[in-house]
Protein backbone atom coordinates (compact mmCIF):
# COMPACT_ATOMS: atom_id res chain seq x y z
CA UNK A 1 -38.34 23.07 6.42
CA UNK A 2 -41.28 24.31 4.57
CA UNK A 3 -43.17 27.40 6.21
CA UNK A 4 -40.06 27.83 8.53
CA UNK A 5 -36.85 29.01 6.65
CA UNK A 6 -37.43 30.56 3.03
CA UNK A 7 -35.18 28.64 0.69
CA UNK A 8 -36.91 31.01 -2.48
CA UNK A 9 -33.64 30.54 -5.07
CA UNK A 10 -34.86 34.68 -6.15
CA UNK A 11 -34.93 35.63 -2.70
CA UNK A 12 -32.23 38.42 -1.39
CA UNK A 13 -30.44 36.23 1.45
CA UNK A 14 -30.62 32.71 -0.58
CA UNK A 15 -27.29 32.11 -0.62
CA UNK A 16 -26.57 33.09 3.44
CA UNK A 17 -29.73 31.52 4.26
CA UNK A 18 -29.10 28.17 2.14
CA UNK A 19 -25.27 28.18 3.67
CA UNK A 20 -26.33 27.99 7.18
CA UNK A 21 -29.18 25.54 6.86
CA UNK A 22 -26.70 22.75 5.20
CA UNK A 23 -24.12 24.18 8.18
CA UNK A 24 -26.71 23.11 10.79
CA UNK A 25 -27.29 20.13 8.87
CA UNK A 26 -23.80 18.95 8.42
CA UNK A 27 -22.93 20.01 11.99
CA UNK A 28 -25.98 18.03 13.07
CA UNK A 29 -25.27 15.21 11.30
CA UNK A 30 -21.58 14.95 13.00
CA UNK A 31 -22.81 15.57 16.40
CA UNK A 32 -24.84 12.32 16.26
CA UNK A 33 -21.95 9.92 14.70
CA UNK A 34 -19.67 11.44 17.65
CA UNK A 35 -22.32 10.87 20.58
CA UNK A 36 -23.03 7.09 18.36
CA UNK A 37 -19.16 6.85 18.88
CA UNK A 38 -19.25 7.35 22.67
CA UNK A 39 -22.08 4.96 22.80
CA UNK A 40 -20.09 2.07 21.89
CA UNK A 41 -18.33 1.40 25.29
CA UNK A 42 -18.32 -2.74 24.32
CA UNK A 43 -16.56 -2.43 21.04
CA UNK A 44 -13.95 0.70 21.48
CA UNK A 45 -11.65 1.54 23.72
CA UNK A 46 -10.68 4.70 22.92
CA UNK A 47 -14.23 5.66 23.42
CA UNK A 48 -14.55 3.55 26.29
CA UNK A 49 -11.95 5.96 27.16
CA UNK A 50 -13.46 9.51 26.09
CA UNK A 51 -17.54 9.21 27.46
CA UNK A 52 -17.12 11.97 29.26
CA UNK A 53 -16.27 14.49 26.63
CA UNK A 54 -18.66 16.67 24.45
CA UNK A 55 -19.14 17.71 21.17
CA UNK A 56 -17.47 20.86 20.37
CA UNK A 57 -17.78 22.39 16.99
CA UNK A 58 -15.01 24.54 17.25
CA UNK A 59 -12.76 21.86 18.27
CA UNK A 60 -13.94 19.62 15.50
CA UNK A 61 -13.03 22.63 12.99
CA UNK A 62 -9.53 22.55 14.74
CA UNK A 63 -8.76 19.46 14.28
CA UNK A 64 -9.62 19.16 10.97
CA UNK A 65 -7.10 22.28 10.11
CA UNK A 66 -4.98 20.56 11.73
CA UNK A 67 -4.86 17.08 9.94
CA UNK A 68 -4.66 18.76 6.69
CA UNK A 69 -3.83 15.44 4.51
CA UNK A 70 -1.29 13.78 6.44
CA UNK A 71 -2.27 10.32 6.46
CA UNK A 72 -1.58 9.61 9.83
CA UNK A 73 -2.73 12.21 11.54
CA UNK A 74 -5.82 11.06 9.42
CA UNK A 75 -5.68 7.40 11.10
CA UNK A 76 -5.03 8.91 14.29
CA UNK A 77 -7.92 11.28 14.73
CA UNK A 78 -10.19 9.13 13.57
CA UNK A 79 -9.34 5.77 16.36
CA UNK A 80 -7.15 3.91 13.42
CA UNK A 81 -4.21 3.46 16.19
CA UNK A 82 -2.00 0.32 16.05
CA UNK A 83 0.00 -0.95 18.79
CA UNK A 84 1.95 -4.21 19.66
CA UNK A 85 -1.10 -5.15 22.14
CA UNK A 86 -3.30 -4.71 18.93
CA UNK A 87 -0.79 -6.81 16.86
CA UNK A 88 -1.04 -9.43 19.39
CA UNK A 89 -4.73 -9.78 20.17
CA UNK A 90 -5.21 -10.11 16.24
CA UNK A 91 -2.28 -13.12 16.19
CA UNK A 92 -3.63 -14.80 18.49
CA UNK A 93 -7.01 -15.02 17.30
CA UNK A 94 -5.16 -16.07 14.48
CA UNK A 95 -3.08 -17.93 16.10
CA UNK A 96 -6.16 -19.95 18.61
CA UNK A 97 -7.69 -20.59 15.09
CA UNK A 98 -4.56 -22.63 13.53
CA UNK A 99 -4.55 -24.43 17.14
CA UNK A 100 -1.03 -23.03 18.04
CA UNK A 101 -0.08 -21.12 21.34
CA UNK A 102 0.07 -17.06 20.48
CA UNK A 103 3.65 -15.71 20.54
CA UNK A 104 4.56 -12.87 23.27
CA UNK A 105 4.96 -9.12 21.38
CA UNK A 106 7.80 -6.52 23.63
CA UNK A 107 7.35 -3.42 23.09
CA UNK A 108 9.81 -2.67 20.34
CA UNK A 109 11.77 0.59 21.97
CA UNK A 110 11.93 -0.22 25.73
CA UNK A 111 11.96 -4.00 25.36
CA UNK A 112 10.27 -4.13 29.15
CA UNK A 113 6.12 -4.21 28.78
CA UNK A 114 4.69 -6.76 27.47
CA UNK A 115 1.76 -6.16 25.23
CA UNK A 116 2.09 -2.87 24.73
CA UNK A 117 -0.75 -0.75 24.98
CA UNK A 118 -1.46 2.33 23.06
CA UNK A 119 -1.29 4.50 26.12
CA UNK A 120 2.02 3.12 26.49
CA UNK A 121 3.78 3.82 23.49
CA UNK A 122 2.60 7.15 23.10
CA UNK A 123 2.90 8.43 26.79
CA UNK A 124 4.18 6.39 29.03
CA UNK A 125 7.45 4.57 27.60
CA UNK A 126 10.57 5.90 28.32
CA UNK A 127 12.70 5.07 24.73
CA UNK A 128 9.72 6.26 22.44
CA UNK A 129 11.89 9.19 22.08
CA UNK A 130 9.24 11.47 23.13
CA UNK A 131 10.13 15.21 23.44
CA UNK A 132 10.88 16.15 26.80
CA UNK A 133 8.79 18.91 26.70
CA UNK A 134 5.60 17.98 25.42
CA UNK A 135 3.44 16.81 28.58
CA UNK A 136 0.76 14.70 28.30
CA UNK A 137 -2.68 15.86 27.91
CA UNK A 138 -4.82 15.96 30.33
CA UNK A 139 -8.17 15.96 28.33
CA UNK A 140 -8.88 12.78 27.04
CA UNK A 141 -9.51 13.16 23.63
CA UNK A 142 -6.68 14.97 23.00
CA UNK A 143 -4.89 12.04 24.78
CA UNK A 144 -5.96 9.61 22.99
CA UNK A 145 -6.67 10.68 19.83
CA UNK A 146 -4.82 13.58 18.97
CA UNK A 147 -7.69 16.45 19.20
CA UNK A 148 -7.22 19.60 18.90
CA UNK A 149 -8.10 21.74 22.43
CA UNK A 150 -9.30 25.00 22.43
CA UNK A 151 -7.63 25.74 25.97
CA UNK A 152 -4.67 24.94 24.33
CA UNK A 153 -2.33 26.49 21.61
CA UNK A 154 -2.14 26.13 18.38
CA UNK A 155 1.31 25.00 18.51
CA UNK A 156 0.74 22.90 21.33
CA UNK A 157 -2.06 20.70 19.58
CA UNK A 158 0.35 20.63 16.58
CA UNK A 159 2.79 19.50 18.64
CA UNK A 160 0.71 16.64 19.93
CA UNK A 161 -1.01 15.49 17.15
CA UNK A 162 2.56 15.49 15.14
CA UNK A 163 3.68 13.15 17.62
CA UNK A 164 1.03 10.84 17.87
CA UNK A 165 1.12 10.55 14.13
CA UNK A 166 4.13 10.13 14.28
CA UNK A 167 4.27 6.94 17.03
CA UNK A 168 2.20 5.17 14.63
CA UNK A 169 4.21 5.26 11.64
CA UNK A 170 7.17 4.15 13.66
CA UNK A 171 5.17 1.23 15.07
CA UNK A 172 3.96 -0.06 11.47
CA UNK A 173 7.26 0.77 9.72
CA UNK A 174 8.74 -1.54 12.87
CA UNK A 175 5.94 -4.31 12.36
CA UNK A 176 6.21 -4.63 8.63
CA UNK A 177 9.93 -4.50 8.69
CA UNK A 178 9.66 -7.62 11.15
CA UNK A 179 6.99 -9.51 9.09
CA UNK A 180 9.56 -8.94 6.08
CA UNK A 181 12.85 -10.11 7.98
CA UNK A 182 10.74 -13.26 9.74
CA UNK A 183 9.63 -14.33 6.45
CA UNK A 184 13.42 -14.39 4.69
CA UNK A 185 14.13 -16.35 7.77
CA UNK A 186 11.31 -18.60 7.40
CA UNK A 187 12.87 -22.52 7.04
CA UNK A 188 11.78 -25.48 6.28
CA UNK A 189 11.77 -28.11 3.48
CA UNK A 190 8.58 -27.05 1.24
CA UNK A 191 9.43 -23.17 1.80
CA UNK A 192 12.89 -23.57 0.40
CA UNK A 193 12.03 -25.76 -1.60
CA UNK A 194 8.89 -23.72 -3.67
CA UNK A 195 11.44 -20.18 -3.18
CA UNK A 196 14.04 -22.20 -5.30
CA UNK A 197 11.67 -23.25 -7.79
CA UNK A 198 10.45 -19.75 -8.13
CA UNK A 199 13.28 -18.48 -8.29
CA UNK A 200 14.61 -21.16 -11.17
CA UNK A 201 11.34 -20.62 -13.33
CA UNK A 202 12.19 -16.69 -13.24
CA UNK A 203 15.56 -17.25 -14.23
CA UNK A 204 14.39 -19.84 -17.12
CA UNK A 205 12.39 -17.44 -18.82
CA UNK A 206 14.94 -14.86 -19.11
CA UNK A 207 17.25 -17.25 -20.73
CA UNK A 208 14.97 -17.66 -23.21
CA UNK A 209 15.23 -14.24 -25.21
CA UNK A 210 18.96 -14.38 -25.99
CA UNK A 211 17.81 -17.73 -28.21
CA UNK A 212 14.86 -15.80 -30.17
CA UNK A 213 17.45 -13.22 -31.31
CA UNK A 214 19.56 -15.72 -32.45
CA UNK A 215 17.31 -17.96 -34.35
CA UNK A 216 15.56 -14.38 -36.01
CA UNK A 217 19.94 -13.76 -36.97
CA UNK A 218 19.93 -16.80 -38.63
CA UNK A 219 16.78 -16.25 -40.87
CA UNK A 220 18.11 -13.20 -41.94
CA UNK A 221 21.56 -13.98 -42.64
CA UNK A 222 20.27 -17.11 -44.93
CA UNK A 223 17.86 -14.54 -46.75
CA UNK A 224 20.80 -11.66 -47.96
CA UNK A 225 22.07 -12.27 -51.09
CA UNK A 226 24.11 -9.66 -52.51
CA UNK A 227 22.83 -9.59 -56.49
CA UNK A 228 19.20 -9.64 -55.06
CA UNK A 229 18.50 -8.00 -51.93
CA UNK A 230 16.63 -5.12 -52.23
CA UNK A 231 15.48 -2.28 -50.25
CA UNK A 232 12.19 -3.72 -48.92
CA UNK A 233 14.03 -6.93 -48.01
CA UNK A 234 16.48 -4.68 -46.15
CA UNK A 235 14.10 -2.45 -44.22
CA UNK A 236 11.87 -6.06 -43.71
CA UNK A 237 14.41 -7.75 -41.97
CA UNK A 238 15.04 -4.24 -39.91
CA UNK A 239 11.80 -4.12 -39.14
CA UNK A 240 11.82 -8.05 -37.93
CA UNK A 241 14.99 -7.82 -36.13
CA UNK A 242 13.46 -4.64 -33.97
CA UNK A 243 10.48 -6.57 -33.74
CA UNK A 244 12.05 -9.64 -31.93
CA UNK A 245 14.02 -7.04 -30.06
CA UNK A 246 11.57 -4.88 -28.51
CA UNK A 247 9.48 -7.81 -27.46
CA UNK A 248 11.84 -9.52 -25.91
CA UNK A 249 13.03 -6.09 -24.00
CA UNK A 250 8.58 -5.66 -22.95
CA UNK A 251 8.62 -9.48 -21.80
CA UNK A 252 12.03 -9.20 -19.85
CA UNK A 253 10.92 -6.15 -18.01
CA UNK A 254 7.50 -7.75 -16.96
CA UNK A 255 9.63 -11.13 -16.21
CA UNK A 256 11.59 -9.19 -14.03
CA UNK A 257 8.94 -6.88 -12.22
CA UNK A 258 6.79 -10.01 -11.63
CA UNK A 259 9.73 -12.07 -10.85
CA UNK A 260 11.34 -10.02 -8.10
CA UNK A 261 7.93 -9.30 -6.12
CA UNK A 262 6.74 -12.98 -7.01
CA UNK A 263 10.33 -14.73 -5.26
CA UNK A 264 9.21 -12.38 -1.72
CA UNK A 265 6.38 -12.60 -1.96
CA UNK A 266 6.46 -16.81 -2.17
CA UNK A 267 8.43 -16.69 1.03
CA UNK A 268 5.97 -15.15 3.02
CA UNK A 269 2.77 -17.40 1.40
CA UNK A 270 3.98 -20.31 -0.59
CA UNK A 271 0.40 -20.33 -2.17
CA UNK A 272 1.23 -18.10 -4.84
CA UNK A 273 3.76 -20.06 -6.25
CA UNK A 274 0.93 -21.37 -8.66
CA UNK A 275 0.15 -17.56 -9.81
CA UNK A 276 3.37 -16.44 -9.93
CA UNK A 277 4.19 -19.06 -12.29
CA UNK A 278 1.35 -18.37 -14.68
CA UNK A 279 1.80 -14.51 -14.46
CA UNK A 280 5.39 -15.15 -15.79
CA UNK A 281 4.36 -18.19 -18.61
CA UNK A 282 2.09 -15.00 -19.85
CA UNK A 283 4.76 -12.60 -19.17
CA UNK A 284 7.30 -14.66 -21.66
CA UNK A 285 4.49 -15.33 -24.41
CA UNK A 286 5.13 -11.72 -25.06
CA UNK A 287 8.94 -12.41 -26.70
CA UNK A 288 7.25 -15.43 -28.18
CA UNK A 289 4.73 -13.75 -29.98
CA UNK A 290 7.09 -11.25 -31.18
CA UNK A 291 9.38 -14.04 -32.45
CA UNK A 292 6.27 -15.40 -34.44
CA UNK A 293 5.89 -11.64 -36.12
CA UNK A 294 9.66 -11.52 -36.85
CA UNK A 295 9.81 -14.72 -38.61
CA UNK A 296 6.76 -14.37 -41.16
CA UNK A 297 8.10 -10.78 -41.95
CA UNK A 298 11.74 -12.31 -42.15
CA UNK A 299 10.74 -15.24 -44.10
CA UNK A 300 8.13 -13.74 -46.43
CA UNK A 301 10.46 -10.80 -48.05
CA UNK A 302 12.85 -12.81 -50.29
CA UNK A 303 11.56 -11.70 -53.70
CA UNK A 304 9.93 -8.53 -52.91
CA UNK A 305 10.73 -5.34 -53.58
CA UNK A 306 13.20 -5.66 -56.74
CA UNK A 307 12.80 -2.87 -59.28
């Protein structure tokens, strides 16, 4: 820019002129990721679907107002949209790859199309729940991805963005809640069969803990002797019995945390039955070391302390 716009840091206008050169830049710099966007008719739809709009600045600044930092209204201006078509074009590639026939996705409200397009749940199905009187849009990016329109009102592009947002989070609250109930339904011998054994191993190590207390009760009672014991002795065996204690509280809570997301998540993927178990072998070292501690402190503080 040398010659052509003075960017002199002691100049008068530095600031106004510095602030509208990294405008244009910025501004410049979005115009050619949005007409790169439109230019990819073979790998989007939804821009398959908008070539015929234009960049607006004003309308970007809209629509970014509008978004403010909900997530999905994030996702949705931006092309992230999710539908059961989408769901099912991804399982079956999945699906071709494992050499078994892809399984048929209804749309989840009206139970009627099959493969569900985005268009569909958004506009066109009839128990989406949609209110009655927000119309659809006629401009296309606005349609399909929830920009703002400057012919239009503020509360109207709320309106239709809000929705849109929230159509998504329905449709991936609905697909993970499926994935969660079709894996507890999951049979078959080796799936049942590695849940069980997850589940035993979690309820092995907890039964552990009770024992260390007991064996660290034992220790002390043999070391109190009435004529002898002394303070340090005392506050030793305290300190040994809190010891065991507390570590055995820290290894049950990460037993527990590990265990309960381990058992769910082994019926979805047996394959982390292997992890799981060495997360929790760690997890119960943890009362085991504690033990160790208790039992030198215990053991070594007969004698100590008298006087």
């Amino acid at each position: 820019l040398g010659g052509i716009i003075d960017l002199d840091s002691s100049s008068e206008d530095f600031d106004q002129t510095s602030g509208a050169v990294g405008h244009n830049i910025r501004e410049a710099w979005r115009q050619t990721l949005f007409e790169r966007w439109l230019a990819r008719s073979d790998a989007r739809t939804d821009s398959r679907q908008c070539q015929a709009s234009a960049y607006n600045e004003q309308r970007c600044t809209l629509t970014r107002k509008l978004v403010a930092t909900d997530t999905h209204r994030f996702a949705v201006v931006t092309g992230a949209s999710v539908s059961p078509q989408k769901f099912e074009v991804m399982l079956s590639r999945k699906n071709r790859r494992n050499g078994r026939e892809p399984n048929t996705i209804l749309c989840p409200w009206c139970k009627e199309a099959r493969g569900a397009d985005w268009e569909h749940m958004v506009w066109k199905c009839e128990a989406s729940g949609k209110p009655p009187e927000l119309a659809a849009p006629t401009d296309l990016l606005q349609r399909r991805l929830g920009w703002a329109s400057t012919a239009r009102t503020r509360a109207y592009n709320f309106a239709v963005l809000d929705w849109i947002a929230e159509v998504r989070q329905r449709i991936l609250e609905e697909r993970y809640e499926h994935m969660s109930s079709a894996a507890s339904q999951s049979s078959g011998r080796g799936a049942s069969a590695s849940g069980d054994q997850a589940f035993a191993s979690w309820s092995r190590s907890l039964s552990t803990f009770p024992l260390y207390g007991l064996i660290t009760a034992v220790i002390i009672n043999g070391k109190m002797d009435a004529a002898t014991y002394s303070a340090y002795s005392g506050y030793a065996h305290l300190g040994a019995g809190l010891t065991v204690g507390m570590s055995s509280l820290a290894a049950g809570l990460a037993i527990g945390i590990v265990g309960d997301a381990g058992v769910r998540a082994n019926a979805q993927q047996p394959r982390l039955f292997v992890g799981m178990i060495l997360i929790l072998i760690f997890a119960e070292a943890l009362g085991l070391y504690g033990l160790i501690v208790g039992f030198v402190v215990a053991s070594t503080a007969e004698g100590k302390g008298k006087g």
